[in-house]
Protein backbone atom coordinates (compact mmCIF):
# COMPACT_ATOMS: atom_id res chain seq x y z
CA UNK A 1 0.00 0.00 0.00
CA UNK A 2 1.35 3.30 -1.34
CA UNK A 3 1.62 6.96 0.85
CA UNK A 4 -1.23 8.12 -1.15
CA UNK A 5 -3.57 4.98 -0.54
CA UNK A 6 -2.92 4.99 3.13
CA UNK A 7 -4.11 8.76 3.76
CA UNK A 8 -7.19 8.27 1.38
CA UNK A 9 -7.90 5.02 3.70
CA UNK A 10 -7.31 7.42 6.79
CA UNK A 11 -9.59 10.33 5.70
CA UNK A 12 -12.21 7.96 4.92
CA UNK A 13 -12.08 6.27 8.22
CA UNK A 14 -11.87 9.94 9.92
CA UNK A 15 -15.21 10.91 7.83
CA UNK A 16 -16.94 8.10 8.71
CA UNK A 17 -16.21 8.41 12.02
CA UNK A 18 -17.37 12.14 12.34
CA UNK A 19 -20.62 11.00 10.31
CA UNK A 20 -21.73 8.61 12.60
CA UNK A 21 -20.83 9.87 15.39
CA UNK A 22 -22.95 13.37 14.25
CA UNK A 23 -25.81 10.88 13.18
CA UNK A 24 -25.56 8.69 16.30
CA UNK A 25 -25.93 11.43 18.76
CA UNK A 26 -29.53 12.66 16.66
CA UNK A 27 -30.63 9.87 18.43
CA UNK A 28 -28.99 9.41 21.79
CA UNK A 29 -28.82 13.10 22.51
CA UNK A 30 -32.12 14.60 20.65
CA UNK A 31 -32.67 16.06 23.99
CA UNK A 32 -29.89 18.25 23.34
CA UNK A 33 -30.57 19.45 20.14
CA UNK A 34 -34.54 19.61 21.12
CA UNK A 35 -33.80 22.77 23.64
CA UNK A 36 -32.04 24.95 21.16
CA UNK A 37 -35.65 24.29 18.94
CA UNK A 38 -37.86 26.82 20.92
CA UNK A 39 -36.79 29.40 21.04
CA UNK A 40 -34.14 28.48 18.21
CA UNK A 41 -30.84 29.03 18.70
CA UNK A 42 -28.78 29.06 15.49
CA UNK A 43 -25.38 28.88 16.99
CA UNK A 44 -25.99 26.75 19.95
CA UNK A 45 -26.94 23.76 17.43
CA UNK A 46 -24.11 24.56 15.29
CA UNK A 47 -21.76 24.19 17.93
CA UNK A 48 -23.88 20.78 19.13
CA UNK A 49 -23.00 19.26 15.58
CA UNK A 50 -19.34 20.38 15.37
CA UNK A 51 -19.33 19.15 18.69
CA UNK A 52 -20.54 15.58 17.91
CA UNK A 53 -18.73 15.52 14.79
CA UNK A 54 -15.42 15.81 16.98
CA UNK A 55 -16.74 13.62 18.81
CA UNK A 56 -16.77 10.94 15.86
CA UNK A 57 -13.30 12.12 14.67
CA UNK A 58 -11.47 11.26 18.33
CA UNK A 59 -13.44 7.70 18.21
CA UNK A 60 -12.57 7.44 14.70
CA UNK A 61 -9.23 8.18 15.76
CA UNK A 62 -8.83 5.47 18.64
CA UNK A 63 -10.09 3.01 15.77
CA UNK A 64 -7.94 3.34 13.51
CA UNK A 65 -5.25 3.20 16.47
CA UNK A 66 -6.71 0.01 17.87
CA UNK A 67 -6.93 -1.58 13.80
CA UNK A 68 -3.18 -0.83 12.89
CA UNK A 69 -2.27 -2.78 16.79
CA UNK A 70 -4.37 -5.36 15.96
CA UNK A 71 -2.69 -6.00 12.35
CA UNK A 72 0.68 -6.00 14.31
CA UNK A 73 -0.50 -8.34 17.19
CA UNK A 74 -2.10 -10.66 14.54
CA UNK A 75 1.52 -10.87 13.33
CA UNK A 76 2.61 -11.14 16.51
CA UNK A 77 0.20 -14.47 17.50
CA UNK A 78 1.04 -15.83 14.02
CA UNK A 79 5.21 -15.93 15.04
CA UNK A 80 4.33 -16.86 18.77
CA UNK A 81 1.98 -19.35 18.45
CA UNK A 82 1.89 -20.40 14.42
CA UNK A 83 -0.82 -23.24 14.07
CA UNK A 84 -2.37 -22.65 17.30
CA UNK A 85 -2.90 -18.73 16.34
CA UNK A 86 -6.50 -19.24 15.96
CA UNK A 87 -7.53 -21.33 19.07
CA UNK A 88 -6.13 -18.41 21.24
CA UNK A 89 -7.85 -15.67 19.27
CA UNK A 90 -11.11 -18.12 19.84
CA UNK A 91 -10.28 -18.38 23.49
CA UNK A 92 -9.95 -14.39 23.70
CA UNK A 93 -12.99 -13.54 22.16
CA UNK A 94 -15.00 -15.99 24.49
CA UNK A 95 -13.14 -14.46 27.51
CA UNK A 96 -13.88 -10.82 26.44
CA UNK A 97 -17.33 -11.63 26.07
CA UNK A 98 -17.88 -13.05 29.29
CA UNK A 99 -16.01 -9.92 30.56
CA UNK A 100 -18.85 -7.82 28.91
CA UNK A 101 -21.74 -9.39 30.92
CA UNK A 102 -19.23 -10.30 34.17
CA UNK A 103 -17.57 -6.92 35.15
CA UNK A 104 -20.06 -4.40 34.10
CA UNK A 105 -23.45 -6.29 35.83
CA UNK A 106 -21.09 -6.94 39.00
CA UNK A 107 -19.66 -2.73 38.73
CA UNK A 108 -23.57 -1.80 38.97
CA UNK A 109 -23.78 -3.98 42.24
CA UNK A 110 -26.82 -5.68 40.69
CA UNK A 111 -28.95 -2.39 40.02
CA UNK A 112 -29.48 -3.46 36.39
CA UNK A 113 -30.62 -6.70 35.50
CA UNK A 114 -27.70 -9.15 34.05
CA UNK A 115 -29.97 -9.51 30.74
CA UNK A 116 -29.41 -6.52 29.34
CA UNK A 117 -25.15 -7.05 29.45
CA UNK A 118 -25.86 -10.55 28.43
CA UNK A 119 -27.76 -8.78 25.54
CA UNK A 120 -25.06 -5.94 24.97
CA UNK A 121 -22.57 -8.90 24.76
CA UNK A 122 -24.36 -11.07 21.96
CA UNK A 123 -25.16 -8.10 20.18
CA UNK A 124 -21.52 -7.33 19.63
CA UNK A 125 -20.74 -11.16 19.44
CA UNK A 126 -23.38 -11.49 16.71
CA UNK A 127 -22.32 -8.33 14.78
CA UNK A 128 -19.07 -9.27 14.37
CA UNK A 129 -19.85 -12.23 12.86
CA UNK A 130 -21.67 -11.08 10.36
CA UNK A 131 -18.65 -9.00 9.27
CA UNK A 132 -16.45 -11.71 9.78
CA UNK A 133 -18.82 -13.88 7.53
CA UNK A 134 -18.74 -11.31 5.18
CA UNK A 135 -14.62 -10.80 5.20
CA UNK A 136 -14.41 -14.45 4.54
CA UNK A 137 -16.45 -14.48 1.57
CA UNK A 138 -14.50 -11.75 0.07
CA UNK A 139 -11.24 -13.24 0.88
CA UNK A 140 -11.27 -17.02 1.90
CA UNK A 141 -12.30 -19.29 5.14
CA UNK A 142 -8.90 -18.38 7.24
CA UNK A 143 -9.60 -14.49 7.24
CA UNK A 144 -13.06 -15.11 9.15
CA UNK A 145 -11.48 -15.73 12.99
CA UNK A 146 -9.15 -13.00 12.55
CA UNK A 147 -11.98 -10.67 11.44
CA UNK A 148 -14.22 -12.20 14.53
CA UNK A 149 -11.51 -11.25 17.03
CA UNK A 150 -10.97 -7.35 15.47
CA UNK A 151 -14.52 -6.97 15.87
CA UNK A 152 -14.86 -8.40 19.37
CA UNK A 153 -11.65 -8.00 20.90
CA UNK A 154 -10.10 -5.00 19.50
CA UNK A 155 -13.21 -3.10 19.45
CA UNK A 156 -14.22 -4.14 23.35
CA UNK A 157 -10.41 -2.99 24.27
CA UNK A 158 -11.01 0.34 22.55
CA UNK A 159 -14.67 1.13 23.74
CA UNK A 160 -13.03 1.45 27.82
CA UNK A 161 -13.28 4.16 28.07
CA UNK A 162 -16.87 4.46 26.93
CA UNK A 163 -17.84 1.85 29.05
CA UNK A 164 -15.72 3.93 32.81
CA UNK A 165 -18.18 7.00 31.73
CA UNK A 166 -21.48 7.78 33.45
CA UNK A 167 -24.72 6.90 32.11
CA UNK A 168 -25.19 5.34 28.46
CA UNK A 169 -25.18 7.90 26.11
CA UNK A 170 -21.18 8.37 25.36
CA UNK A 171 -21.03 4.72 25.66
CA UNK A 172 -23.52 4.54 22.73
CA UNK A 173 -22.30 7.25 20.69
CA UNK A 174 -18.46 5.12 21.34
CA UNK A 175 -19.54 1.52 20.44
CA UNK A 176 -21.41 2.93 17.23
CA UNK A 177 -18.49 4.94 16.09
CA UNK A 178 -15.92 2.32 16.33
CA UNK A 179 -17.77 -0.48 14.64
CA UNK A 180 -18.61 1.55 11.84
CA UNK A 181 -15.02 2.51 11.28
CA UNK A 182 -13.83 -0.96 12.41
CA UNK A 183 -16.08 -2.35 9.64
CA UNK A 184 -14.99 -0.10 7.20
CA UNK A 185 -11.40 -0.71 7.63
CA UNK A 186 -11.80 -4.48 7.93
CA UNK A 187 -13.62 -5.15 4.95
CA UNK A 188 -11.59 -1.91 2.47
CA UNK A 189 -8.11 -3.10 3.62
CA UNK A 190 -7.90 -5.91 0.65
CA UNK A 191 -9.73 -4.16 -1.76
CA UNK A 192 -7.06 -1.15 -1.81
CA UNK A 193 -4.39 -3.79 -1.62
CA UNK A 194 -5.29 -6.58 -4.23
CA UNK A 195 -3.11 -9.24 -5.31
CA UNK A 196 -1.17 -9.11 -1.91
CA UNK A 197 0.09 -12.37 0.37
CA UNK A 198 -2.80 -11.74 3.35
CA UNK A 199 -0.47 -12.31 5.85
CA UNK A 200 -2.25 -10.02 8.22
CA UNK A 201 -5.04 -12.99 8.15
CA UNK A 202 -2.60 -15.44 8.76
CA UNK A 203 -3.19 -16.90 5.28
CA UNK A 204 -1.03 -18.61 2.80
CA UNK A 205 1.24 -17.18 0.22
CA UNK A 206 -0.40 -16.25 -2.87
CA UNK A 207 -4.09 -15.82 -0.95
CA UNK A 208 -6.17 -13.04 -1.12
CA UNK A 209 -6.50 -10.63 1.72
C-alpha cells in the first residue's frame, strides 16, 4: 500500500467516524438538540453538531489506532503461536465476552438486570460475525477468525473508556463509532491492496487478503 492509498484510507475512516458519530448522537442526545428548537438558537446547534462531529473524529481516531495494533499483534500471534494462532484468538474472544456481561453487571452492584449485558454482549458477538462472515467471503475461510476477534476484541479494548463514563449515552455514541469505522477498515483493507500475500489474516502465500 502506497503513501497516497494509506491517507485516502485514513480520511475515509476519519469521515466516517465524524458521520456517525454526528448521526448517532440525533438519536442518543435529541434532547440536546430539542432545547435549542424553541426558542431556536442558530449557533448553539451549530456548535452541538461540530461538537458531535469531533466527537466521531477522536473515536474514529482510537479506531484506527486500535486496527493498525491489531494487524501487528495478529503478526505477533502468528510468530508466537503459528498453528495454534487461531484457538487463542477463539479463546480471547470468548473471555472478552464473558467480561462484557461479568464486570459491568457486577460494577452496577446488581442495580441493572444481568440480561441486558448478556444482551449488549451477543449483540456485539453477533455483529461481528456477520462482518467476519462477510470478510471471509470476500477473501477465503482463514480471514473469518481473525476478522471475529478485530470486531470483538479489539473493538471491546477500545470502547473502555466508553464503558468507565457515566450513564449510556457516550457509551452509545463510542460503540457505534468504532464499529462503523472498524467495519470499514476491515472489509476496504484488501480491496485497496489486491493481489497481496494476506499475511495479516494469517493466510497462505499467494491468498487473497
Amino acid at each position: 500500500m502506497n503513501s497516497r492509498k494509506l491517507v485516502n484510507f485514513f480520511m475515509k475512516t476519519l469521515f466516517l467516524g465524524g458521520l456517525a458519530g454526528l448521526i448517532t448522537s440525533f438519536f442518543v442526545k435529541w434532547e440536546d438538540y430539542r432545547s435549542n428548537f424553541s426558542p431556536f438558537d442558530f449557533m448553539e446547534l451549530l456548535g452541538l453538531v461540530i461538537f458531535f462531529i469531533g466527537i466521531g473524529l477522536v473515536f474514529s481516531a482510537i479506531s484506527q489506532t486500535g486496527f493498525f495494533a491489531y494487524l501487528f499483534i495478529n503478526r505477533l500471534g502468528l510468530g508466537l503461536f503459528r498453528g495454534y494462532w487461531p484457538t487463542v484468538q477463539v479463546l480471547l474472544i470468548a473471555f472478552v465476552v464473558f467480561d462484557l456481561v461479568y464486570f459491568p453487571y457486577q460494577a452496577t452492584d446488581g442495580e441493572v438486570s444481568v440480561f441486558w449485558y448478556i444482551l449488549m454482549a451477543a449483540a456485539i458477538l453477533g455483529y461481528g460475525w456477520f462482518v467476519a462472515r462477510i470478510k471471509a467471503q470476500e477473501t477465503n475461510k482463514r480471514a473469518f477468525i481473525p476478522a471475529l476477534f478485530l470486531m470483538v476484541v479489539m473493538t471491546t479494548l477500545e470502547w473502555i473508556p466508553g464503558l468507565n463514563t457515566e450513564g449510556t449515552d457516550y457509551a452509545v455514541l463510542m460503540i457505534v463509532t468504532l464499529l462503523v469505522c472498524n467495519t470499514y477498515q476491515l472489509l476496504t483493507l484488501h480491496r485497496i491492496n489486491p493481489g497481496k500475500p494476506a499475511e495479516a489474516n494469517g493466510n497462505k502465500k499467494g491468498e487473497k487478503q
